[in-house]
Protein backbone atom coordinates (compact mmCIF):
# COMPACT_ATOMS: atom_id res chain seq x y z
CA UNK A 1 0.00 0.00 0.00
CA UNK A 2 3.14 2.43 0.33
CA UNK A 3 2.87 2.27 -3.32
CA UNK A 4 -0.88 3.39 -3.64
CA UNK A 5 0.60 7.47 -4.07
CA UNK A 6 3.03 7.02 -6.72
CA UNK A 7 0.51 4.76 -9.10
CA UNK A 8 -2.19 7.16 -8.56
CA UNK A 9 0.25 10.15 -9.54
CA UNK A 10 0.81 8.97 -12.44
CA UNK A 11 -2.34 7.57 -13.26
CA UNK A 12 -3.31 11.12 -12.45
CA UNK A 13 -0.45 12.23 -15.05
CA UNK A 14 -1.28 9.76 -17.88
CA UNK A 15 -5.17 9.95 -17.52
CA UNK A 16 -5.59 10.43 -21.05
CA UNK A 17 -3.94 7.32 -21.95
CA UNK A 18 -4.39 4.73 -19.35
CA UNK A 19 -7.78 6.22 -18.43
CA UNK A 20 -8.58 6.55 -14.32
CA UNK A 21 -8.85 4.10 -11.62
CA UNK A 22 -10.48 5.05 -8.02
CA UNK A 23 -8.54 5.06 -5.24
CA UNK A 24 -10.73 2.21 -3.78
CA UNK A 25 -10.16 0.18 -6.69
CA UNK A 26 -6.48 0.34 -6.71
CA UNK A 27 -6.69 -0.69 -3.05
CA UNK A 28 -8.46 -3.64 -4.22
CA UNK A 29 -6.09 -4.41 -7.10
CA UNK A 30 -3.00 -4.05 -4.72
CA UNK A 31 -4.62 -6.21 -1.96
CA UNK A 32 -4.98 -8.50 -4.44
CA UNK A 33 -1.81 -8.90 -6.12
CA UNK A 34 -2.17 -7.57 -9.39
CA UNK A 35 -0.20 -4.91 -9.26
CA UNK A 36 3.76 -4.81 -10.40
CA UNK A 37 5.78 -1.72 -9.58
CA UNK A 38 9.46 -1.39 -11.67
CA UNK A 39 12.13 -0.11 -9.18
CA UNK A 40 15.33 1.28 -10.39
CA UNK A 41 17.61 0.00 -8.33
CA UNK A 42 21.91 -0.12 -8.55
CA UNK A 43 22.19 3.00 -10.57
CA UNK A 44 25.51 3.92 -11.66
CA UNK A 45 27.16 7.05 -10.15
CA UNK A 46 29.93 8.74 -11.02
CA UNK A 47 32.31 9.01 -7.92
CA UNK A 48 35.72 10.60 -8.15
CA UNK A 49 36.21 10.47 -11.95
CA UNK A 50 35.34 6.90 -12.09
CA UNK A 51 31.26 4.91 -12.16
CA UNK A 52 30.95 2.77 -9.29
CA UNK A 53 27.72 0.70 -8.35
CA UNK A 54 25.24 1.73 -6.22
CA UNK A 55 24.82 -2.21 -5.09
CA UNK A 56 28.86 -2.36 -3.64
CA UNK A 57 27.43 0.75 -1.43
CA UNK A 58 26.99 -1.08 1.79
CA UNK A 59 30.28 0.11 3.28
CA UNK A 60 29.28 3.62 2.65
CA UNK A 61 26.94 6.32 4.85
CA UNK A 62 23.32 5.55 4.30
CA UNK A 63 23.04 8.96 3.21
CA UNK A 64 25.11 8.09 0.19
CA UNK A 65 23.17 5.13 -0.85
CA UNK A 66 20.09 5.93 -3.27
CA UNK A 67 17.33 4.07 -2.21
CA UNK A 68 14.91 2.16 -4.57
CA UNK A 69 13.00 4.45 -6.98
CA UNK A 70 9.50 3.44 -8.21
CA UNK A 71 9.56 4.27 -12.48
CA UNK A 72 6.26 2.49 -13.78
CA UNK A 73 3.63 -0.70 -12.84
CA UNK A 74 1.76 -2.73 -14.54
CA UNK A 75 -1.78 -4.16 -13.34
CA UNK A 76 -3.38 -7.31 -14.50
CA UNK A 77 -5.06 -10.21 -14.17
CA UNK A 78 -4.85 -14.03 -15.53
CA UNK A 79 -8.59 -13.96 -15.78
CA UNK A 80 -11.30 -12.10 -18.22
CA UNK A 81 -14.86 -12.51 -18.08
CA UNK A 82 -14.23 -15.35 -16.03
CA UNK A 83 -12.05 -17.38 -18.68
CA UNK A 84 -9.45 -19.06 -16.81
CA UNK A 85 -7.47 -19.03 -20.51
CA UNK A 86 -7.63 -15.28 -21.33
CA UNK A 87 -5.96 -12.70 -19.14
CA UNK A 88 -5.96 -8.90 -19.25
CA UNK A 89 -3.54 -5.62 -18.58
CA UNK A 90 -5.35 -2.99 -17.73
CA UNK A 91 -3.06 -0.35 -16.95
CA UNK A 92 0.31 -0.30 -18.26
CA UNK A 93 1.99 3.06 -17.17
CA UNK A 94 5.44 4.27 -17.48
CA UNK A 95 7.72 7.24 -15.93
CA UNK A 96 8.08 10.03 -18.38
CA UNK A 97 11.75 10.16 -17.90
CA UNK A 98 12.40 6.51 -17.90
CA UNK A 99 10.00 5.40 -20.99
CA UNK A 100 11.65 3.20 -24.06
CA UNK A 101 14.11 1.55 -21.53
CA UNK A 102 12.35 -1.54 -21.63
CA UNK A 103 10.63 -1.32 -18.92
CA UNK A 104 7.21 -2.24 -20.36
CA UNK A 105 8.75 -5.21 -21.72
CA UNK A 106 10.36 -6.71 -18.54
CA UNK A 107 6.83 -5.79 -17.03
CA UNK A 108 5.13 -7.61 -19.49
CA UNK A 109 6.99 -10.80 -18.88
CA UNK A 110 6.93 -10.73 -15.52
CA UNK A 111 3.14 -10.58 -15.86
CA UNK A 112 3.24 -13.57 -17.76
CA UNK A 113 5.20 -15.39 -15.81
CA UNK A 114 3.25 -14.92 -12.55
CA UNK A 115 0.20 -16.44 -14.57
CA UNK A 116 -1.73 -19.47 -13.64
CA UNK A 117 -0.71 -22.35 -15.98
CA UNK A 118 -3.79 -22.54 -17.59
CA UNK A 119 -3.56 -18.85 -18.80
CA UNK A 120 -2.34 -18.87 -22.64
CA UNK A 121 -3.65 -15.54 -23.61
CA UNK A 122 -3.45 -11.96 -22.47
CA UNK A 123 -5.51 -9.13 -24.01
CA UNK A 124 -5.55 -5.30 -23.63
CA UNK A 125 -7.76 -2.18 -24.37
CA UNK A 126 -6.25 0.23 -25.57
CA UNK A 127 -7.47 3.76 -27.40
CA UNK A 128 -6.84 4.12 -30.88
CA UNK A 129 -4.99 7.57 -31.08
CA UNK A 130 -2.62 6.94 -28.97
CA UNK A 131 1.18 5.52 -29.46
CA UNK A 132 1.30 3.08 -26.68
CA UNK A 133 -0.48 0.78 -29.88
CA UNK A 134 2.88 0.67 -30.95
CA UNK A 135 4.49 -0.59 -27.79
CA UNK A 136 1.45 -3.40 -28.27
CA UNK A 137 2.45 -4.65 -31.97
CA UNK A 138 6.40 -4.63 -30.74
CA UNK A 139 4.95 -6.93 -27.87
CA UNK A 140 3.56 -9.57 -30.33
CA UNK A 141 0.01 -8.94 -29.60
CA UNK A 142 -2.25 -9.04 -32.51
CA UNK A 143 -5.44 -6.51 -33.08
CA UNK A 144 -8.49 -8.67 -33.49
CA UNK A 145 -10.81 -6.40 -32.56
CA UNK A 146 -12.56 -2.98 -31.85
CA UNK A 147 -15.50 -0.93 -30.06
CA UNK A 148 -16.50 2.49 -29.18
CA UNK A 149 -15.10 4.73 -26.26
CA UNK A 150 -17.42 7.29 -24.14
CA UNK A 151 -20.28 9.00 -25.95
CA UNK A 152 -18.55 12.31 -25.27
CA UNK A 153 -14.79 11.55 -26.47
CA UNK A 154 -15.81 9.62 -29.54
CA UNK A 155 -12.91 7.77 -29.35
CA UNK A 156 -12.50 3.91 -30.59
CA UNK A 157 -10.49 1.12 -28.40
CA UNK A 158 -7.88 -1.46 -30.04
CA UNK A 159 -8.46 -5.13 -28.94
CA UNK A 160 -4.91 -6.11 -28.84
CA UNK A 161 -4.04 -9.95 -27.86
CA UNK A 162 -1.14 -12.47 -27.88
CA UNK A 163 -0.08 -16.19 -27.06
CA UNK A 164 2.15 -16.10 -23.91
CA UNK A 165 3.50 -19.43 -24.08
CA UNK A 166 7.01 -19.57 -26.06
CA UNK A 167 6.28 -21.67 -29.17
CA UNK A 168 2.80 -22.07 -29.14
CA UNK A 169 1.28 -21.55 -32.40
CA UNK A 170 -2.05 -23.65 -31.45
CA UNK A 171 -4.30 -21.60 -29.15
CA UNK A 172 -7.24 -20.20 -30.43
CA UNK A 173 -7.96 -16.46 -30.07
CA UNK A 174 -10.81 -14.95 -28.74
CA UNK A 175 -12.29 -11.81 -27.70
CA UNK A 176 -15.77 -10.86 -26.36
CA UNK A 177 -18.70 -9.70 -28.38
CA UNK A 178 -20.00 -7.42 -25.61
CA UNK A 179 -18.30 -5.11 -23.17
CA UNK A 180 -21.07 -4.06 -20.29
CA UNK A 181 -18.60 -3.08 -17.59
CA UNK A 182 -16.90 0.00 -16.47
CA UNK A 183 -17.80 3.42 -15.50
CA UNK A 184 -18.96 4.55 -19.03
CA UNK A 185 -22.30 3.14 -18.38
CA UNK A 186 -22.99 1.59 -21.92
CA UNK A 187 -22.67 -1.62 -23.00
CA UNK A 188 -20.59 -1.82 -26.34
CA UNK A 189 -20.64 -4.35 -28.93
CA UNK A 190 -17.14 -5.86 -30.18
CA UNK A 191 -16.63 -5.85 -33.96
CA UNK A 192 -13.67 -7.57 -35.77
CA UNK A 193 -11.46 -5.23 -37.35
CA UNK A 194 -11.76 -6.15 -41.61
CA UNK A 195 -9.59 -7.84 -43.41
CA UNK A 196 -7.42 -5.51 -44.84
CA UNK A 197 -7.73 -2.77 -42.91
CA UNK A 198 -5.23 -1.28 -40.54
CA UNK A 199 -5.81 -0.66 -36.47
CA UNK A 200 -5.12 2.70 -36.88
CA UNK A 201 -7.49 3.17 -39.64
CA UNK A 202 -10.86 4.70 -39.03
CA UNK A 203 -13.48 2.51 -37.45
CA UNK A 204 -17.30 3.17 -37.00
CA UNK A 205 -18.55 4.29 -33.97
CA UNK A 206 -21.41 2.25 -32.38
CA UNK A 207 -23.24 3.17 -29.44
CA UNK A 208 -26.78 1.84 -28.16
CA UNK A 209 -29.54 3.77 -28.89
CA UNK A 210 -28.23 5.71 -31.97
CA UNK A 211 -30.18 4.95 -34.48
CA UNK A 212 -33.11 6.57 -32.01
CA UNK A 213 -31.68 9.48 -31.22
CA UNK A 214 -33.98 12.26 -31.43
CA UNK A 215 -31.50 15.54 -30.15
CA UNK A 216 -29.21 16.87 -32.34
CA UNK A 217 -25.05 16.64 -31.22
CA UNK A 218 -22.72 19.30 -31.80
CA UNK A 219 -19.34 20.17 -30.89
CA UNK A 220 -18.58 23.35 -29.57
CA UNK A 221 -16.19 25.85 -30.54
CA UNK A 222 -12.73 24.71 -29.10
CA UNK A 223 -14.35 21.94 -27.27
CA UNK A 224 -12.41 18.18 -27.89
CA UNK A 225 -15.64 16.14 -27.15
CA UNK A 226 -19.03 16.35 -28.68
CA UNK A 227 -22.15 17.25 -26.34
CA UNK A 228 -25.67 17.62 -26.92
CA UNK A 229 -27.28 20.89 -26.12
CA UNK A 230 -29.16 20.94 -23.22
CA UNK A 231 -31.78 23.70 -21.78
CA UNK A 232 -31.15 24.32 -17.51
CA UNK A 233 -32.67 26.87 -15.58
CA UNK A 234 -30.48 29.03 -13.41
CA UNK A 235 -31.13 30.19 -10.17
CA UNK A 236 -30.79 33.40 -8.87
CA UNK A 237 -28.32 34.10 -6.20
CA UNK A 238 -27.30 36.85 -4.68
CA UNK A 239 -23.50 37.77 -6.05
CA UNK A 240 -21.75 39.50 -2.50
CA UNK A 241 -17.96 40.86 -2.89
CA UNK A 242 -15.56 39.72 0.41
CA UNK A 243 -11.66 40.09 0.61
CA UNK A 244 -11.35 40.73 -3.06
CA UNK A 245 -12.92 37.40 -4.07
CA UNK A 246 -16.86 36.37 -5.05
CA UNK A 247 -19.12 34.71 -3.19
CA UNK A 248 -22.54 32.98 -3.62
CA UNK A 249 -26.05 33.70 -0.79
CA UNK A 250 -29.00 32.30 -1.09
CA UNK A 251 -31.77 34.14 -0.61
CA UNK A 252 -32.64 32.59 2.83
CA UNK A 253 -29.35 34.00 4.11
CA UNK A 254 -30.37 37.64 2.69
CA UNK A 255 -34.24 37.66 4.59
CA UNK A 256 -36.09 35.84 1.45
CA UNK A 257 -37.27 32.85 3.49
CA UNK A 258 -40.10 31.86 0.38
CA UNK A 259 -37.28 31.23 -1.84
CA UNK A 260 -36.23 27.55 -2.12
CA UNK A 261 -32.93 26.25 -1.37
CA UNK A 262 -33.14 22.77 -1.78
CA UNK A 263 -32.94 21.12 -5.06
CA UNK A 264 -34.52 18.13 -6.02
CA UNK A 265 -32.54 14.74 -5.85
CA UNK A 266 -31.01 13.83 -9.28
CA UNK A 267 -32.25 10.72 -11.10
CA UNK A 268 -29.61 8.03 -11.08
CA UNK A 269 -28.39 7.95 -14.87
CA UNK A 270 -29.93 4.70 -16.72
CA UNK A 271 -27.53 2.59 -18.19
CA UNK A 272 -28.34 2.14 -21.73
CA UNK A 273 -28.20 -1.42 -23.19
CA UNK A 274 -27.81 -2.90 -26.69
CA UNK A 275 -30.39 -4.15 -28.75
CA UNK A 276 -30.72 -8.40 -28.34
CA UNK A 277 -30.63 -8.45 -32.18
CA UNK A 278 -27.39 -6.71 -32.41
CA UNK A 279 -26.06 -8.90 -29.63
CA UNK A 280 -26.45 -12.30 -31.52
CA UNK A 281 -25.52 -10.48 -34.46
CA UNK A 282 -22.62 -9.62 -32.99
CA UNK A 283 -21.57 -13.34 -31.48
CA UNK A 284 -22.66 -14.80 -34.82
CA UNK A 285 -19.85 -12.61 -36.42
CA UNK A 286 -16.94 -13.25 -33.91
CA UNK A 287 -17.96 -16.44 -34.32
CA UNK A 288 -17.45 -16.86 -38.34
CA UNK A 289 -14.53 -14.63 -38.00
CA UNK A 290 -12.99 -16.43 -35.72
CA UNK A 291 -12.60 -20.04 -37.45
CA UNK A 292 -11.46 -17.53 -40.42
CA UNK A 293 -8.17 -16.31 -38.12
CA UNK A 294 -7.22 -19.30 -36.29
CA UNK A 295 -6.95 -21.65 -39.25
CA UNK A 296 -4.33 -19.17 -40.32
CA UNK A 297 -0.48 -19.36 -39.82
CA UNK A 298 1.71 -18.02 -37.27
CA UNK A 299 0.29 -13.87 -36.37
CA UNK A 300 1.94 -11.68 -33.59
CA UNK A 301 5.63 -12.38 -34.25
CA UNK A 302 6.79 -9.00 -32.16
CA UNK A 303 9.86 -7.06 -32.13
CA UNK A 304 10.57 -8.02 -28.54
CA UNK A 305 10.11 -11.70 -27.49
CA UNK A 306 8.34 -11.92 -23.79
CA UNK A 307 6.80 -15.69 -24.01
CA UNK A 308 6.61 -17.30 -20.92
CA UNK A 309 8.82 -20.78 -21.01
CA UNK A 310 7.45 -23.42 -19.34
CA UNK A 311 9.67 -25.60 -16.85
CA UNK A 312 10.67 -28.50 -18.05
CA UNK A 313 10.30 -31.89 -15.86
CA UNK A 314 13.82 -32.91 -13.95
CA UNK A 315 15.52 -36.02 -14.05
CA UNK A 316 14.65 -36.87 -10.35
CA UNK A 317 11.07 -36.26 -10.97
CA UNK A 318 11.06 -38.78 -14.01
CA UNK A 319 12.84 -41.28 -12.05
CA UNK A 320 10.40 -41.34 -9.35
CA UNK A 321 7.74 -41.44 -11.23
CA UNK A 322 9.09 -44.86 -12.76
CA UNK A 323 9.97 -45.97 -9.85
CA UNK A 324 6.40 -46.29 -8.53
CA UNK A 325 5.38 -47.20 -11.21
CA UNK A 326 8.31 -50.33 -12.25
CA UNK A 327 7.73 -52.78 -9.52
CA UNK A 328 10.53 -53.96 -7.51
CA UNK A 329 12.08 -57.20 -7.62
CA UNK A 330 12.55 -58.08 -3.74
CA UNK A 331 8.68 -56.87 -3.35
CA UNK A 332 5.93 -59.55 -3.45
CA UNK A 333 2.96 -58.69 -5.95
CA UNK A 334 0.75 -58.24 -3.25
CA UNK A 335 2.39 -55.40 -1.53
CA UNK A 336 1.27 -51.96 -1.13
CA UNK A 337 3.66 -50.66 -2.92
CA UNK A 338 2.86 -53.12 -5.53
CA UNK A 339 -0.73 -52.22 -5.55
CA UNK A 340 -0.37 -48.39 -5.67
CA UNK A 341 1.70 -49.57 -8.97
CA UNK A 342 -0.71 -51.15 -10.63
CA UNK A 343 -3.16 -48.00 -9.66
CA UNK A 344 -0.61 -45.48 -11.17
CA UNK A 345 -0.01 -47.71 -14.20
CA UNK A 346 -3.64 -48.31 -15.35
């Protein structure tokens, strides 16, 4: 949890990118263990005209040895929507000072190699018009897929996802048809991207309840999101100067007891929902595609190999394994160990 103000700082600083995480939230994610924090540790000084390393400074004055220094963290999880196969980053974030070191990378495959052993994928979101796409397709992840952002940035989110295992060229992929999470409040249907066309190239923009909507939207002069015009009432308050600055009385404070002051409670905002139609539409389509992209070759060969390599069995392991199961020559056929030989074999 000492961690919990330096990921939230630069959440904070990378909002755009990463998008925003509550501070409960995080809590949960660190309680949880899916959280990895990169430390820079061992830097190299330069001492007296020569580099010497910060890990031979245990002879020195504490105040002369740098301490660890937190540069980026990664949180995931070796589950999405409840596949025990699929697993998902959800934040990958960086340092400014100490981005295209690697970092990301060594992240990555430490992710990987924390994973359950049934895990053999890992997917991402990740916004279209932003470079970190690039740090995706160096990774080996493949774009399979795409949906629509927030009704108010317009934006469109990459489905990026890879085979973790070193040499596997088997695994299916697979990707949802339906996103109904998060705090956007919409559930968004998952399109393939086409054949032939490019992630960065532009996508439609599908939102429920489109194709009904009645107001108008328009983006405002110098505004970077589109909103829809919208008619409010203002109330009157009483505009008092005080120590150079402005402040706001109601009219009860100023003898106008008649006036109301309280405002009536907001509605909670709906969430809006997808059509049924366009939902099996949508399945039946990942489906098809699907069979199309699997039964090709080998996809996702990144700059940057960070496959996670299985252990291989030892010797010892091997040898008692035939040992229970080889019985032994002093022991009569009706021992236990016998027995429990006969189990293991058949």
């Amino acid at each position: 949890m000492s961690d919990l103000a330096f990921i939230d700082g630069l959440q904070k600083q990378h909002t755009q990118m990463v998008g925003w995480m509550p501070t409960k939230q995080l809590e949960g994610k660190i309680g949880a263990g899916h959280v990895l924090v990169a430390e820079e540790v061992g830097s190299r000084q330069k001492a007296e005209g020569r580099e010497e390393d910060a890990s031979h400074c245990s002879a020195l004055p504490t105040a002369y040895c740098p301490l660890p220094t937190p540069i980026g963290y990664c949180i995931g999880n070796d589950q999405y929507f409840k596949r025990d196969d699929v697993g998902i980053i959800y934040q990958m974030n960086i340092a400014p000072m100490k981005q295209r070191g690697l970092i990301g990378a060594t992240l990555l495959k430490v992710m990987f190699e924390r994973a359950a052993y049934g895990c053999r994928l890992f997917c991402c979101w990740c916004a279209q018009d932003i470079a970190a796409n690039r740090f995706w397709e160096a990774m080996g992840f493949v774009p399979l897929a795409f949906r629509s952002g927030s009704r108010g940035k317009q934006r469109v989110h990459i489905f990026w996802q890879r085979r973790i295992r070193s040499g596997d060229t088997t695994t299916p992929y697979w990707f949802p048809s339906q996103t109904t999470g998060g705090s956007i409040r919409e559930d968004r249907l998952v399109l393939p991207i086409p054949p032939g066309t490019h992630w960065s190239d532009a996508m439609p923009i599908l939102l429920p309840g489109e194709e009904q909507a009645t107001e108008p939207m328009k983006r405002l002069r110098g505004a970077s999101r589109i909103v829809k015009p919208r008619i409010r009432v203002a109330s009157r308050a009483v505009v008092m100067a005080a120590s150079g600055g402005l402040w706001f009385a109601s009219y009860k404070q100023q003898g106008n007891p008649q006036e109301p002051t309280d405002q009536a409670p907001r509605e909670p905002r709906k969430k809006k929902k997808n059509h049924p139609d366009l939902i099996a539409a949508a399945r039946q389509l990942r489906d098809r595609w699907l069979e199309q992209v699997n039964a090709m070759p080998l996809m996702g060969q990144g700059k940057y190999d960070v496959s996670k390599a299985l252990a291989v069995p030892t010797v010892k392991v091997v040898a008692s394994i035939r040992a229970l199961i080889e019985p032994s020559s002093t022991g009569s056929t009706g021992s236990p160990q016998a027995s429990s030989a006969q189990a293991i074999a058949a």
